[in-house]
N, C-alpha and C. Protein backbone atom coordinates (compact mmCIF):
# COMPACT_ATOMS: atom_id res chain seq x y z
N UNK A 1 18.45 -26.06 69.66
CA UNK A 1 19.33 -26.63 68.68
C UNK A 1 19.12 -25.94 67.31
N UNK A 2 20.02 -25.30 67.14
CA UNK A 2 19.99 -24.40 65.31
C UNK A 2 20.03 -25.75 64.64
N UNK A 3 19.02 -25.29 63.52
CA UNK A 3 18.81 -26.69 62.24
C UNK A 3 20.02 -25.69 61.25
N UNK A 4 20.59 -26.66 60.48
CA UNK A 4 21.69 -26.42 59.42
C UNK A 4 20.36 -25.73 58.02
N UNK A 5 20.80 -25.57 57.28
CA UNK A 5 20.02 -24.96 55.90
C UNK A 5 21.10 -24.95 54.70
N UNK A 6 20.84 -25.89 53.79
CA UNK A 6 21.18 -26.04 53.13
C UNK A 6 20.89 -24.56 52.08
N UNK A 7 21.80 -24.47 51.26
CA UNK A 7 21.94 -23.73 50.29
C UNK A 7 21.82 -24.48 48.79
N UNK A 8 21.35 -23.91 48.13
CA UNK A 8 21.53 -24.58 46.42
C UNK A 8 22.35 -23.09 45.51
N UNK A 9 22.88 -22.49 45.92
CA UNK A 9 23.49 -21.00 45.55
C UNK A 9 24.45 -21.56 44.52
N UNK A 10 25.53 -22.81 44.95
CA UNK A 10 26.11 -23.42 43.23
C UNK A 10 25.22 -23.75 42.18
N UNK A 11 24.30 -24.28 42.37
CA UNK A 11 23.57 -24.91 41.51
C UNK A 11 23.20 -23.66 40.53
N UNK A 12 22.28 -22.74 40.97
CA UNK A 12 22.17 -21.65 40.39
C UNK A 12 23.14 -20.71 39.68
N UNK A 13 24.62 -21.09 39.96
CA UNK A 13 25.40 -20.27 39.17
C UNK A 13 25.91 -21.18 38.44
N UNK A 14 25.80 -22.46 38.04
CA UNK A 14 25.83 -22.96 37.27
C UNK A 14 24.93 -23.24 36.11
N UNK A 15 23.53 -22.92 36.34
CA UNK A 15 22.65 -22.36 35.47
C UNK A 15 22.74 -21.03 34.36
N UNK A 16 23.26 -20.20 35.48
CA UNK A 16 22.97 -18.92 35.11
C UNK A 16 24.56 -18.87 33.92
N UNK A 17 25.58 -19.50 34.40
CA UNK A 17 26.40 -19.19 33.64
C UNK A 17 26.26 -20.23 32.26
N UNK A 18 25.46 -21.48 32.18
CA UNK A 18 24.43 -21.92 30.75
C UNK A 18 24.14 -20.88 30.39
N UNK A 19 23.15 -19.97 30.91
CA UNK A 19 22.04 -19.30 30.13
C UNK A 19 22.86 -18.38 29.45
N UNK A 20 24.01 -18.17 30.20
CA UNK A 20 25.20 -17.24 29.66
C UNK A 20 25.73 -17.37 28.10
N UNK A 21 26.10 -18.15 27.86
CA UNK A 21 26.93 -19.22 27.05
C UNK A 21 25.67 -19.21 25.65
N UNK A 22 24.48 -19.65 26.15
CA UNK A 22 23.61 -19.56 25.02
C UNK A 22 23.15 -18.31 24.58
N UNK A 23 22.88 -17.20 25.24
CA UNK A 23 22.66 -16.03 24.37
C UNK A 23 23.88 -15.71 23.56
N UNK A 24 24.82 -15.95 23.79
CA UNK A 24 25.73 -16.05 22.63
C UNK A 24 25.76 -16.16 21.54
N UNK A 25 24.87 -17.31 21.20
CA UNK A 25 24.83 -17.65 19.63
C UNK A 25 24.28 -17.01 19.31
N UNK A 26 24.21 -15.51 18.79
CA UNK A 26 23.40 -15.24 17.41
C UNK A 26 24.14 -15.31 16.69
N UNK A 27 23.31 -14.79 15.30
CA UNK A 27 23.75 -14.76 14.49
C UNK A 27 25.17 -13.93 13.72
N UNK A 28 25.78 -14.65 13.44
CA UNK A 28 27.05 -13.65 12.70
C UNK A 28 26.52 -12.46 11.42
N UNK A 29 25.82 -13.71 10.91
CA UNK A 29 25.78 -12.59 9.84
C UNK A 29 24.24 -11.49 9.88
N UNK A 30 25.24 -10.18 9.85
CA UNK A 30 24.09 -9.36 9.55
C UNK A 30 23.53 -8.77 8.42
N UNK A 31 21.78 -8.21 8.39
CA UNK A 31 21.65 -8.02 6.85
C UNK A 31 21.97 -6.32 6.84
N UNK A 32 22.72 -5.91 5.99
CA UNK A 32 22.71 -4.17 5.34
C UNK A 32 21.86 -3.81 4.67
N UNK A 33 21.04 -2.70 5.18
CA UNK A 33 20.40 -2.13 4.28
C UNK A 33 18.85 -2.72 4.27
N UNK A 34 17.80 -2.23 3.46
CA UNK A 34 16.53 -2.52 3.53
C UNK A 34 16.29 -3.98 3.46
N UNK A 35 15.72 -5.15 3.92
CA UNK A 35 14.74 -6.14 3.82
C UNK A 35 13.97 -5.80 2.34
N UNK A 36 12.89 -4.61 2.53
CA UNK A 36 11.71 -4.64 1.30
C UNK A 36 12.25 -3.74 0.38
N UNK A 37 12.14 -3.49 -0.81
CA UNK A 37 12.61 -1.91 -1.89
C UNK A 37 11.38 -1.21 -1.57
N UNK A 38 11.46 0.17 -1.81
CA UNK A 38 10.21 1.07 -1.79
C UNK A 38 9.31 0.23 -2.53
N UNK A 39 9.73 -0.29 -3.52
CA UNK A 39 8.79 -0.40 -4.88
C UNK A 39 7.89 -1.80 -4.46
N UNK A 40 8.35 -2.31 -3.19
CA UNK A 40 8.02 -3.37 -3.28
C UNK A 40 6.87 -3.33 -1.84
N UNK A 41 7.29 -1.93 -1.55
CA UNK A 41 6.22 -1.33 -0.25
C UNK A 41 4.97 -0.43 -0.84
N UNK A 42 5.37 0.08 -2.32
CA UNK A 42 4.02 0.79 -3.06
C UNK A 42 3.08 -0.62 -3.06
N UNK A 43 4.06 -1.27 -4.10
CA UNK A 43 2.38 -2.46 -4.06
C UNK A 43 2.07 -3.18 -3.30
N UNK A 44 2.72 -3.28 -1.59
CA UNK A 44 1.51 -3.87 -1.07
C UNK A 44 0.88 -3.12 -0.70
N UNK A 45 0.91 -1.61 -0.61
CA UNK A 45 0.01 -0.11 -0.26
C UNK A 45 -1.20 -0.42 -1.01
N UNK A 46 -0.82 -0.65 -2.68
CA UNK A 46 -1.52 -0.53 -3.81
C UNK A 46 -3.16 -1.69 -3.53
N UNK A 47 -2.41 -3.11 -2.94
CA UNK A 47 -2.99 -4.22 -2.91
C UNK A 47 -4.02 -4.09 -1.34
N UNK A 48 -3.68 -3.06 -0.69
CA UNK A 48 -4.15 -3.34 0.90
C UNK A 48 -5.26 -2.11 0.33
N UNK A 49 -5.12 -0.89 -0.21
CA UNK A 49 -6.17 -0.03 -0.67
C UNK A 49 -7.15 -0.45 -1.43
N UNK A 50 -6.85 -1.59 -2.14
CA UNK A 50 -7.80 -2.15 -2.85
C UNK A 50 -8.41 -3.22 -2.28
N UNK A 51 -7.63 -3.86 -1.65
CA UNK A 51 -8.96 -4.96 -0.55
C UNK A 51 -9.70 -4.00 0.07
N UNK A 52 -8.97 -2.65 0.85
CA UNK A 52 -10.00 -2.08 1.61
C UNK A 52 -11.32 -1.65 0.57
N UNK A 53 -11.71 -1.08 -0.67
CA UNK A 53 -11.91 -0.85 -1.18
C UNK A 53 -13.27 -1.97 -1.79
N UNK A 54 -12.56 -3.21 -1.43
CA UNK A 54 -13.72 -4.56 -1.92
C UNK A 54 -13.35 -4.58 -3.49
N UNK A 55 -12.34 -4.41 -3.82
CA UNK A 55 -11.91 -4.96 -5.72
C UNK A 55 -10.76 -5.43 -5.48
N UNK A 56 -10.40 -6.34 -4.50
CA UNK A 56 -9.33 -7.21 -5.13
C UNK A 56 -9.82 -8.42 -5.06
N UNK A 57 -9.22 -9.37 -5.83
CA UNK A 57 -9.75 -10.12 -6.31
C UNK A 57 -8.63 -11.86 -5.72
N UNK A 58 -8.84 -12.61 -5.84
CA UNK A 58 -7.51 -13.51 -5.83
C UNK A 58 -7.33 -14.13 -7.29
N UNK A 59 -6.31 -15.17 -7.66
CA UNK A 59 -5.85 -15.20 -8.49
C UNK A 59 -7.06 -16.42 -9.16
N UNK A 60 -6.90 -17.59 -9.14
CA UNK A 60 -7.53 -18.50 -10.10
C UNK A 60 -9.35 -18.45 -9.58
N UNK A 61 -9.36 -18.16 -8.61
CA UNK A 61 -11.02 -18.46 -8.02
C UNK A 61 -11.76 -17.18 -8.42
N UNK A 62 -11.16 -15.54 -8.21
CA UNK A 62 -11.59 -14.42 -8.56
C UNK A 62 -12.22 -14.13 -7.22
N UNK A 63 -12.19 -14.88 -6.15
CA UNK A 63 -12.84 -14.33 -5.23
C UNK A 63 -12.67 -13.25 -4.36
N UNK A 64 -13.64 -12.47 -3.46
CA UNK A 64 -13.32 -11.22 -3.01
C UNK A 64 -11.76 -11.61 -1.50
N UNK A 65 -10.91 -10.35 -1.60
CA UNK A 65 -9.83 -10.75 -0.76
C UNK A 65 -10.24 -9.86 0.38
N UNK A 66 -10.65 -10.79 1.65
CA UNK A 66 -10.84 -10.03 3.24
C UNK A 66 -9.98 -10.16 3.58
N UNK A 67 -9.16 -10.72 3.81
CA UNK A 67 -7.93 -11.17 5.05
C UNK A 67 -6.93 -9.95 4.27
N UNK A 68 -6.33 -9.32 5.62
CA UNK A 68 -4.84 -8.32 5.32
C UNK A 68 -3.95 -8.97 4.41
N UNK A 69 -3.36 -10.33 5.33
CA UNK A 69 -2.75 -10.63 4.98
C UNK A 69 -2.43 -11.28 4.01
N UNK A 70 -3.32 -11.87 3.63
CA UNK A 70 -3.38 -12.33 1.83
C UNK A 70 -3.12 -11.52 0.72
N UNK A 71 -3.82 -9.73 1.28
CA UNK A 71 -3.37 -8.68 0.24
C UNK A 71 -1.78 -8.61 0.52
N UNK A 72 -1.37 -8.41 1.54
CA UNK A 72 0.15 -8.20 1.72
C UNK A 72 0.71 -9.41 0.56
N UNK A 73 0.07 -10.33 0.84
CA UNK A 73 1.08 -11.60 0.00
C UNK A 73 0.99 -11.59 -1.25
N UNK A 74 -0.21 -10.45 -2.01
CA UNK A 74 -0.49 -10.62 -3.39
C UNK A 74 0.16 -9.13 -4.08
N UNK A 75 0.14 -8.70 -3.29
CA UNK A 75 1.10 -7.11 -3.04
C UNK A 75 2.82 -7.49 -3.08
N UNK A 76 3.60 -8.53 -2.47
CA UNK A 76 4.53 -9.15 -1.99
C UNK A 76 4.66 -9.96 -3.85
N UNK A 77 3.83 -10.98 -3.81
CA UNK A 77 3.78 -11.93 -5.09
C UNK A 77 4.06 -10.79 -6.75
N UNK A 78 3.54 -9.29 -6.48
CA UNK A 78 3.55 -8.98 -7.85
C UNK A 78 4.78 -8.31 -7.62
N UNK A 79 5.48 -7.80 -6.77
CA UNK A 79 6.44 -7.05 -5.98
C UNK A 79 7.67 -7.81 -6.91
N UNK A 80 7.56 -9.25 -6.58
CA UNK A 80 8.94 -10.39 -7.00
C UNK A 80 8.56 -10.32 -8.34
N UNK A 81 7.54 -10.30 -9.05
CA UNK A 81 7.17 -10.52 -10.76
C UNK A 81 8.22 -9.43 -11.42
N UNK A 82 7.97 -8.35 -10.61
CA UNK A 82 8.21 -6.81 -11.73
C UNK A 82 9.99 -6.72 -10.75
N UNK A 83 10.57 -7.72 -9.62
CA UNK A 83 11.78 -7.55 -9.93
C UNK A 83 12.33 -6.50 -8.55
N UNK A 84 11.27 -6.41 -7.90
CA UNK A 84 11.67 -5.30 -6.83
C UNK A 84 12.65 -6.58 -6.08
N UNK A 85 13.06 -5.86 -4.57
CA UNK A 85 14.03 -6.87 -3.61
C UNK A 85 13.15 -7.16 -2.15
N UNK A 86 12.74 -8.37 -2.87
CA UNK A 86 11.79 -9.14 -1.80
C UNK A 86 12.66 -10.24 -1.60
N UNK A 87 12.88 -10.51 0.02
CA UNK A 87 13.08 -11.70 0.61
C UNK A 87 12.23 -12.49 -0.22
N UNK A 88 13.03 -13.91 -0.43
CA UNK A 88 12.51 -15.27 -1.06
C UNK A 88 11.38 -15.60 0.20
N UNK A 89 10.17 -16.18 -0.37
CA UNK A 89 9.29 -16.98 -0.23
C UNK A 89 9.45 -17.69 1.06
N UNK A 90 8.85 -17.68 2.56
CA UNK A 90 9.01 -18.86 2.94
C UNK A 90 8.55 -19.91 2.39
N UNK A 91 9.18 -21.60 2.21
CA UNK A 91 8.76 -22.60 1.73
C UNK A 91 8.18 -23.60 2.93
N UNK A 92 7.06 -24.47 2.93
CA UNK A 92 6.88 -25.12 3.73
C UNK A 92 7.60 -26.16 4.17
N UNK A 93 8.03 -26.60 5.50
CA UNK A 93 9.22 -27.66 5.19
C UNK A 93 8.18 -29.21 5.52
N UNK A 94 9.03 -29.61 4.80
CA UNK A 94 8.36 -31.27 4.69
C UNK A 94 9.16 -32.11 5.73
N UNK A 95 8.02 -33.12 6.59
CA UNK A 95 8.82 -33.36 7.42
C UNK A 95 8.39 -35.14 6.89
């Protein structure tokens, strides 16, 4: 006696054509042109040579800066002072 075997083969193309539908949404708008200005890629050069270096400093404590990424952000922070084109700040969101 042959046993029957079910298939689930709809089910799956009803998935697949979801997953379809959602890569869709990106975004419309695209950005032109650079994210950072040169000027705003010298000083975090400026700020990452000088942590390597052991003289940078942070701002109110004076303490020595190890972490990369803190120089990037203080490199980034003087970048927006003097006016170069830095993406705004992420802000923390409050929940």
């Amino acid at each position: 006696m042959p046993s029957k075997k079910t298939s689930s083969k709809k089910s799956s193309a009803k998935k697949a054509t979801a997953k379809k539908t959602s890569a869709k949404k990106t975004s419309s708008k695209k950005s032109s042109g650079r994210k950072y200005s040169p000027k705003a890629s010298k000083s975090v050069e400026r700020e990452m040579k000088a942590m390597k270096q052991g003289k940078l400093k942070s701002g109110r404590s004076g303490k020595k800066v190890t972490n990369p990424k803190q120089a990037i952000a203080i490199g980034l922070s003087e970048a927006r002072k003097k006016g170069a084109k830095v993406p705004a700040k992420k802000s923390a969101s409050k929940s």
